[in-house]
N, C-alpha and C. Protein backbone atom coordinates (compact mmCIF):
# COMPACT_ATOMS: atom_id res chain seq x y z
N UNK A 1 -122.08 203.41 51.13
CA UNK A 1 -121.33 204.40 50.40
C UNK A 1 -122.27 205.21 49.51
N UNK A 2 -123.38 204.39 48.77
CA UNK A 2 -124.14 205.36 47.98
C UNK A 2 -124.85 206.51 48.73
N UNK A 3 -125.47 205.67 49.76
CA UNK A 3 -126.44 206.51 50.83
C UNK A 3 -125.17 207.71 51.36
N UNK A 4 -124.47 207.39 51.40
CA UNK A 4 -123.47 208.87 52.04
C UNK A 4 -123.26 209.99 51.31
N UNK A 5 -123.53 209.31 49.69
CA UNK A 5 -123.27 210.48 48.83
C UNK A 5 -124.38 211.02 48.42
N UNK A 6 -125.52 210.29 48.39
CA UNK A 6 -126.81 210.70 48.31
C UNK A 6 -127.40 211.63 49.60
N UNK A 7 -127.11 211.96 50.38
CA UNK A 7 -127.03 212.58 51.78
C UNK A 7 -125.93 213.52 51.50
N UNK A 8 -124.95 213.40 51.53
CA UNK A 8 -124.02 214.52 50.87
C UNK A 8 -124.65 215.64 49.71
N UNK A 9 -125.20 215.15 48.77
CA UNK A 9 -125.79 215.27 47.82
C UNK A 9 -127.19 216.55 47.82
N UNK A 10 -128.09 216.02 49.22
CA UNK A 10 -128.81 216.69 50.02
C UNK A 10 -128.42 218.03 50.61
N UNK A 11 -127.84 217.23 51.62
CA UNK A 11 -126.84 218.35 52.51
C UNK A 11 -126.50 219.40 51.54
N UNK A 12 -125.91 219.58 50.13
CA UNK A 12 -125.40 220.36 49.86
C UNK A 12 -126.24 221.08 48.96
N UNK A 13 -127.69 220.51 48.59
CA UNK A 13 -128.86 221.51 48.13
C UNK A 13 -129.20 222.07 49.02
N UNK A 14 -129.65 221.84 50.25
CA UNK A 14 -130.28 222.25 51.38
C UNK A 14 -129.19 223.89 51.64
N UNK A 15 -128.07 223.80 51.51
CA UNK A 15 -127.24 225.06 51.47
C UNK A 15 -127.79 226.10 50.50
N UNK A 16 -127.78 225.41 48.84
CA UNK A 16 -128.10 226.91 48.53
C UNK A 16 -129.41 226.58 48.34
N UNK A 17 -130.13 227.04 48.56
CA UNK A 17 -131.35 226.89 48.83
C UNK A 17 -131.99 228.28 48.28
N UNK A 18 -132.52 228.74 47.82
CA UNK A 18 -133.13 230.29 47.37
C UNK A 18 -134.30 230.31 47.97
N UNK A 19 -134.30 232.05 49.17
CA UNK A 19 -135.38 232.24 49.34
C UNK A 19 -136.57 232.16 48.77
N UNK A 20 -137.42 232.50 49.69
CA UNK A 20 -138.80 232.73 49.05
C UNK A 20 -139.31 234.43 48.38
N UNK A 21 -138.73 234.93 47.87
CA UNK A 21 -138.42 236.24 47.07
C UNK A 21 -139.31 236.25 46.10
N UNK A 22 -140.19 236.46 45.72
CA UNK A 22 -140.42 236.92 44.13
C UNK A 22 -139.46 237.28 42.83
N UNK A 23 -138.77 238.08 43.97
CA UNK A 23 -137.30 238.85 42.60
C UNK A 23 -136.49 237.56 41.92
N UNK A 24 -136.72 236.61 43.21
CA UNK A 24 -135.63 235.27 42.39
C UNK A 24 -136.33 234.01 41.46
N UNK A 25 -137.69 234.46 41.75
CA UNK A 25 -138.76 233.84 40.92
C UNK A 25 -138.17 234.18 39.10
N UNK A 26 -138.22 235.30 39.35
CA UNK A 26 -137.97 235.53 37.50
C UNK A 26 -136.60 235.24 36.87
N UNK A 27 -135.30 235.09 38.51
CA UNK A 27 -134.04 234.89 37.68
C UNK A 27 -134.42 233.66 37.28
N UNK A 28 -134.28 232.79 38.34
CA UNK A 28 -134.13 231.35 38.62
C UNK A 28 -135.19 230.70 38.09
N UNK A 29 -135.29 229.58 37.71
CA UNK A 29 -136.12 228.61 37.72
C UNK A 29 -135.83 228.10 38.41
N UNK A 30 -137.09 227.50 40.02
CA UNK A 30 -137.03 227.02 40.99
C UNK A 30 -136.75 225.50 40.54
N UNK A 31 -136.82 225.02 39.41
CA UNK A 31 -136.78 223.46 39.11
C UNK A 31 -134.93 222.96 39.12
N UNK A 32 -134.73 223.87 39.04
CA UNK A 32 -132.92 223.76 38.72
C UNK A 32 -132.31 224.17 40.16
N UNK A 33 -131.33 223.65 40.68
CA UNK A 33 -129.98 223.86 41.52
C UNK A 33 -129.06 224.95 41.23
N UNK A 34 -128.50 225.37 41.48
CA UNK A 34 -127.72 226.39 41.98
C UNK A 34 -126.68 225.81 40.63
N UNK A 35 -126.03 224.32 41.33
CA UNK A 35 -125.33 223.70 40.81
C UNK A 35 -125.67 223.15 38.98
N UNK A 36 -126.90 223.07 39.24
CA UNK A 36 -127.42 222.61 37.67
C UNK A 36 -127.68 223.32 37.19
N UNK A 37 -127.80 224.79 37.42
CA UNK A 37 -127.88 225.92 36.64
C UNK A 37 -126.30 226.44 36.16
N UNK A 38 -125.87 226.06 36.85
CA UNK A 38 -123.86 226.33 36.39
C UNK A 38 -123.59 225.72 35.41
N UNK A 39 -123.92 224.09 35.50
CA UNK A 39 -123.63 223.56 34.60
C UNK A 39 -124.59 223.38 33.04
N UNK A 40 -125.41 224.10 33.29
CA UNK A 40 -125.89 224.37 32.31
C UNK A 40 -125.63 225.66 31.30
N UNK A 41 -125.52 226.68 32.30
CA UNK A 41 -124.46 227.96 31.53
C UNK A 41 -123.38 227.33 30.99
N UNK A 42 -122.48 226.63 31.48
CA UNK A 42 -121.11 226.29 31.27
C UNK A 42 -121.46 225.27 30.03
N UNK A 43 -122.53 224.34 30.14
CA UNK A 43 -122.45 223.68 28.28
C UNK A 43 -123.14 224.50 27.26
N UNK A 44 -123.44 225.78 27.95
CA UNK A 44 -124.22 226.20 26.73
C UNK A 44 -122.65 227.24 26.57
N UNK A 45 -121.58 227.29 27.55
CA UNK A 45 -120.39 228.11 26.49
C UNK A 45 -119.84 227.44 25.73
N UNK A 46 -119.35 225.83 26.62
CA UNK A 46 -118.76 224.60 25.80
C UNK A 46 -119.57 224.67 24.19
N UNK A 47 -120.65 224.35 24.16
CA UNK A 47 -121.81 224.48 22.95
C UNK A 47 -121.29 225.80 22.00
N UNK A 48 -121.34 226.83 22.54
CA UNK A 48 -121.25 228.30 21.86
C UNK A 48 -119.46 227.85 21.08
N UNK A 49 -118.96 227.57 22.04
CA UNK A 49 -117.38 227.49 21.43
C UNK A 49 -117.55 226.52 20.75
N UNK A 50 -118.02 225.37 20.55
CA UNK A 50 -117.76 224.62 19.96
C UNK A 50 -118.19 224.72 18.58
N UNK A 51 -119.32 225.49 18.54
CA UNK A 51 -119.94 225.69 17.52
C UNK A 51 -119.07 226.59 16.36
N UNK A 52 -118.66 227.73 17.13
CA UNK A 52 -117.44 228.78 17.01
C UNK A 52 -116.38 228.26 15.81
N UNK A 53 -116.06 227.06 16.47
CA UNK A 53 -114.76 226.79 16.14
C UNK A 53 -115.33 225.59 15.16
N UNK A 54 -116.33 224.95 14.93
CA UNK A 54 -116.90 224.54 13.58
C UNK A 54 -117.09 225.67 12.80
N UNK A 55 -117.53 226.49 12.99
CA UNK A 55 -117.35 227.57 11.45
C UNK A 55 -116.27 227.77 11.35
N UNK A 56 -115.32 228.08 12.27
CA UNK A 56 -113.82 228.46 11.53
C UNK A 56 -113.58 227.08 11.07
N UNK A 57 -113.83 225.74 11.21
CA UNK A 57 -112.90 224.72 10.89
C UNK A 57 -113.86 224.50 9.46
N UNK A 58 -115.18 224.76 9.20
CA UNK A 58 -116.05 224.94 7.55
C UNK A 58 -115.45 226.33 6.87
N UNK A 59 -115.00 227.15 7.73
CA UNK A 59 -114.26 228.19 6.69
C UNK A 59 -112.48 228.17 5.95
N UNK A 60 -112.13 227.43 6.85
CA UNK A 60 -111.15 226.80 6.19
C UNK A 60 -111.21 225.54 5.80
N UNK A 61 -111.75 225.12 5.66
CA UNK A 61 -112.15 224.11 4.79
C UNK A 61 -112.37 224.17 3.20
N UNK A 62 -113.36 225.99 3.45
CA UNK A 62 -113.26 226.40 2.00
C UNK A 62 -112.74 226.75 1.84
N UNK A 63 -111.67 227.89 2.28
CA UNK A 63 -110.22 228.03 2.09
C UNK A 63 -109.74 227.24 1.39
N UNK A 64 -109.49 225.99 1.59
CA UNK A 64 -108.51 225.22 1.20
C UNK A 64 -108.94 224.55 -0.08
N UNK A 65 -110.22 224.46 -0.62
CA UNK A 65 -111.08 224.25 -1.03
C UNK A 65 -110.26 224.55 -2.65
N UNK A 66 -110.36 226.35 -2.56
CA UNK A 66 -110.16 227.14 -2.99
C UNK A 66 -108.90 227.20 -3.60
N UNK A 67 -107.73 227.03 -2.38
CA UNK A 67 -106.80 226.60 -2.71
C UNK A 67 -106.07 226.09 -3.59
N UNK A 68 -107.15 224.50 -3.25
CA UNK A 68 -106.54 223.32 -4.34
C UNK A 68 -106.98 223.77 -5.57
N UNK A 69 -108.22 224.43 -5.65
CA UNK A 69 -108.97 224.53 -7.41
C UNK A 69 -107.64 225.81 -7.95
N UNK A 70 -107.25 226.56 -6.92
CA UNK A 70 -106.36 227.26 -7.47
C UNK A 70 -105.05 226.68 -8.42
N UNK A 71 -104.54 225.53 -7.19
CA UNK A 71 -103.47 225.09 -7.45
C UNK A 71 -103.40 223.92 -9.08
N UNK A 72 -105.00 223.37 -9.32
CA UNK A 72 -105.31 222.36 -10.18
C UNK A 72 -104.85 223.46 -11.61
N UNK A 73 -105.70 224.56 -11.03
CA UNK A 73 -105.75 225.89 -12.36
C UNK A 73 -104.24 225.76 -12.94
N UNK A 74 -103.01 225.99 -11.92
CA UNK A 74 -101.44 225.98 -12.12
C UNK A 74 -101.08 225.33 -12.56
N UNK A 75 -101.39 223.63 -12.39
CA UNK A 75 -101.11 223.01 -13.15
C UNK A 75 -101.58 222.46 -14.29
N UNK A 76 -102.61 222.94 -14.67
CA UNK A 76 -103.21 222.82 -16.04
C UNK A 76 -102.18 224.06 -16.71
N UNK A 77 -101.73 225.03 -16.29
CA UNK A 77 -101.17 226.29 -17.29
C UNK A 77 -100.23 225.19 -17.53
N UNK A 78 -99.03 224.80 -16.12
CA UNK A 78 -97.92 224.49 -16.60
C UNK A 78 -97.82 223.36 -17.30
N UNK A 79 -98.79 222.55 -17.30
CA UNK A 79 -98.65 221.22 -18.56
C UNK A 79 -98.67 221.90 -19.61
N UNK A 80 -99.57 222.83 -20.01
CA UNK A 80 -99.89 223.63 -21.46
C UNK A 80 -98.48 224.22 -21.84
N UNK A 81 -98.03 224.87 -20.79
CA UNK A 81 -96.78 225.54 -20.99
C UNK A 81 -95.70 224.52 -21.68
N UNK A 82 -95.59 223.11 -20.74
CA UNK A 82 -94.39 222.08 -21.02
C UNK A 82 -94.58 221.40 -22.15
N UNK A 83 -96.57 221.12 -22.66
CA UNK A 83 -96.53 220.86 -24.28
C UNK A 83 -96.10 221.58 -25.19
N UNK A 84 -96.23 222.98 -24.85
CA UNK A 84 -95.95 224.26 -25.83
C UNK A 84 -94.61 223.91 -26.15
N UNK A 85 -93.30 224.06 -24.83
CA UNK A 85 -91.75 223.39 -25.06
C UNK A 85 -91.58 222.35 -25.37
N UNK A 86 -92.31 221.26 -25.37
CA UNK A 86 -92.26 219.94 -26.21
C UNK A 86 -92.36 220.40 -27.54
N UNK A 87 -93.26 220.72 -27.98
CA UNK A 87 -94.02 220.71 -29.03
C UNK A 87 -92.62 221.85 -29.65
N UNK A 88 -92.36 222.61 -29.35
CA UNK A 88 -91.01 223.87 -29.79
C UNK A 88 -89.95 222.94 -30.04
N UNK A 89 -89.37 222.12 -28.89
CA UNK A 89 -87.60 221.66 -29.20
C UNK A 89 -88.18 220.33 -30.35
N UNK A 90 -89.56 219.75 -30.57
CA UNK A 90 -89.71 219.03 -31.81
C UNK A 90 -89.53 219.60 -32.86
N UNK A 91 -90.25 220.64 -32.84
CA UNK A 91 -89.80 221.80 -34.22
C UNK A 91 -88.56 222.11 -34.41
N UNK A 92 -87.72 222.20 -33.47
CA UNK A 92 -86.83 222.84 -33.83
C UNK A 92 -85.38 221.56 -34.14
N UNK A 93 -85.97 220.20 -33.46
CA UNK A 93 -84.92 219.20 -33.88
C UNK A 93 -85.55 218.92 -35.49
N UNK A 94 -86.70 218.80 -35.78
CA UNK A 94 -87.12 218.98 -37.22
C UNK A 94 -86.17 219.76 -38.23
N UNK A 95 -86.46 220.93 -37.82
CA UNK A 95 -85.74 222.10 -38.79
C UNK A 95 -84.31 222.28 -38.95
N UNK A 96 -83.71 221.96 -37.55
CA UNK A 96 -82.13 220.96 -37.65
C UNK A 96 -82.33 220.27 -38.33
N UNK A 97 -82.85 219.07 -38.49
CA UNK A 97 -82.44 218.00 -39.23
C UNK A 97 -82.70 218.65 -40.99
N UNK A 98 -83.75 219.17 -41.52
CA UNK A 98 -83.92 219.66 -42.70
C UNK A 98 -82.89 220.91 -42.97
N UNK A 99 -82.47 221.49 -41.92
CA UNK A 99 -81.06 222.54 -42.33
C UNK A 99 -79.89 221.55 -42.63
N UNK A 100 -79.62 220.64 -42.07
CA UNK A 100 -78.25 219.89 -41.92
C UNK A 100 -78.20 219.33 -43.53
N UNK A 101 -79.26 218.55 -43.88
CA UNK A 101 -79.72 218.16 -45.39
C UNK A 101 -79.62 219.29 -46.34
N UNK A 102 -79.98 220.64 -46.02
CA UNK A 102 -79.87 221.49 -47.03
C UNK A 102 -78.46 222.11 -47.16
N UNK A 103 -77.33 221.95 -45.83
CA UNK A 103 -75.90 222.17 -45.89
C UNK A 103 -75.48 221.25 -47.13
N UNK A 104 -75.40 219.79 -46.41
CA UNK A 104 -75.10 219.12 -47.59
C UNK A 104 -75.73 219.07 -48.37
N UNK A 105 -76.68 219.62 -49.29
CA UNK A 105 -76.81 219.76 -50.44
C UNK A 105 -76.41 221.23 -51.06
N UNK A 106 -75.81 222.13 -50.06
CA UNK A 106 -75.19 223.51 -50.42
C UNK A 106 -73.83 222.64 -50.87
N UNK A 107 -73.29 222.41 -49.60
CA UNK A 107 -71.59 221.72 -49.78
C UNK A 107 -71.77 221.37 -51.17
N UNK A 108 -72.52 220.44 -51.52
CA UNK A 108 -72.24 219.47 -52.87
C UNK A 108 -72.32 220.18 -53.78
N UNK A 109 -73.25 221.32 -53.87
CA UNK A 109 -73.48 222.45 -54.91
C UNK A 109 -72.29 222.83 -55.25
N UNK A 110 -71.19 223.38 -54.24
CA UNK A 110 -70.23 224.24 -54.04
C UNK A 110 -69.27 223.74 -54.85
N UNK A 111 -69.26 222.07 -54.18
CA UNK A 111 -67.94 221.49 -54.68
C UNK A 111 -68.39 221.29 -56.25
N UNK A 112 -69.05 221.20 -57.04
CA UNK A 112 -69.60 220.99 -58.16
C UNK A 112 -69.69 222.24 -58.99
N UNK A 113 -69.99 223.50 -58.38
CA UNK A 113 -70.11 224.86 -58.91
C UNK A 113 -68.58 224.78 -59.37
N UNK A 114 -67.83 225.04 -58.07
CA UNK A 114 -65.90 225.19 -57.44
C UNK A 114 -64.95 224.19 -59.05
N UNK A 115 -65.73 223.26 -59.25
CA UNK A 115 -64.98 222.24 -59.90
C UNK A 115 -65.40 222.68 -61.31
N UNK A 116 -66.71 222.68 -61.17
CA UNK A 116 -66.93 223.28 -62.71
C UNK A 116 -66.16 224.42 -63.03
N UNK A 117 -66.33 225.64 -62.29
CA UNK A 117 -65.42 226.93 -62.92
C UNK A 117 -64.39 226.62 -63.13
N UNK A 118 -63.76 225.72 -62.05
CA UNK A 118 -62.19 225.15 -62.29
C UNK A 118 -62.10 224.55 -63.86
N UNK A 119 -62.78 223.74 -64.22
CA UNK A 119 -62.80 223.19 -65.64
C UNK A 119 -62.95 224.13 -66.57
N UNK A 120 -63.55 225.41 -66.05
CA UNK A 120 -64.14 226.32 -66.96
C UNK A 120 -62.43 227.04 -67.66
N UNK A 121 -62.71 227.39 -66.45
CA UNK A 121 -61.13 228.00 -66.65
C UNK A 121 -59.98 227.38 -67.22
N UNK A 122 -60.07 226.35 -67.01
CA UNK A 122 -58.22 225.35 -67.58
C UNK A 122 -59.04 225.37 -68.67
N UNK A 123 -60.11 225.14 -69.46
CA UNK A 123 -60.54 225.08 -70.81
C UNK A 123 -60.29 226.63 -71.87
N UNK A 124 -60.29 227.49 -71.11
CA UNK A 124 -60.26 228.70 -71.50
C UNK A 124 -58.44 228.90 -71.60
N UNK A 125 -58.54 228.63 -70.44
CA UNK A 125 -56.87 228.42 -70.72
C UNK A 125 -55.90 227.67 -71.53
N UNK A 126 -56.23 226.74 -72.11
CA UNK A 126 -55.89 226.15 -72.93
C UNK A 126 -56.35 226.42 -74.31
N UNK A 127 -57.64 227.07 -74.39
CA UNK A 127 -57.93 227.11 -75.88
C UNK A 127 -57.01 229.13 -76.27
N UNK A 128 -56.58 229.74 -74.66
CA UNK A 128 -55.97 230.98 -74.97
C UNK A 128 -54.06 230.37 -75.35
N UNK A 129 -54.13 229.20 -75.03
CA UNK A 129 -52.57 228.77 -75.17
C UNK A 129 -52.58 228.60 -76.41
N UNK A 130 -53.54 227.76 -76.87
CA UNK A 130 -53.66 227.10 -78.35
C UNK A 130 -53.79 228.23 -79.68
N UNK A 131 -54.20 228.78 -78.94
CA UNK A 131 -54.63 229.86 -80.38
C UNK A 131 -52.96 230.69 -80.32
């Protein structure tokens, strides 16, 4: 079986075979096959593409690269942003709580102002009865 394909193998150099030309002297290199010259074009496209498509797959790579440093940037704003609103509804439950304290100490004013004039008055009123 080997010998058949090795004879096969023959047989089918012996076909293309390149004259004795000069002109085919400079295409060809007489050291190479017909066949091994094909396949040698053909890995040097495999090669070319492959190569091809490693730079696009290193250019998006930095793309994405890029991307993420973009996306890290976003979320550094929006933490800053969500301390900023932390840091606001603390202030502002603060300043509630110190308004609510300063109501009731208005209220108490009031009722104390309200009660005093009230006294003020029935005193006045009574010393306008008396006389």
């Amino acid at each position: 079986r080997y010998k058949q394909r090795i004879q096969g193998q023959e047989a089918s150099q012996q076909e293309f075979q390149l004259p004795n030309d000069p002109a085919f002297d400079d295409c060809f290199d007489p050291g190479f096959s017909l066949s091994q010259l094909a396949l040698v074009e053909q890995t040097e496209d495999l090669s070319s593409e492959r190569a091809r498509e490693i730079d696009e797959i290193a250019k998006s790579v930095t793309d994405l690269a890029v991307i993420f440093k973009e996306l890290a940037e976003l979320v550094i704003d929006q933490g800053t942003i969500i301390d900023r609103i932390d840091y606001n509804i603390e202030c502002t439950a603060d300043n509630t709580e110190a308004a609510l304290k300063q109501l009731v100490k208005a209220e108490e004013h009031q009722k104390k102002s309200g009660l005093t004039a009230c006294i003020a008055c029935l005193l006045v009123a009574i010393g306008v009865l008396a006389v």
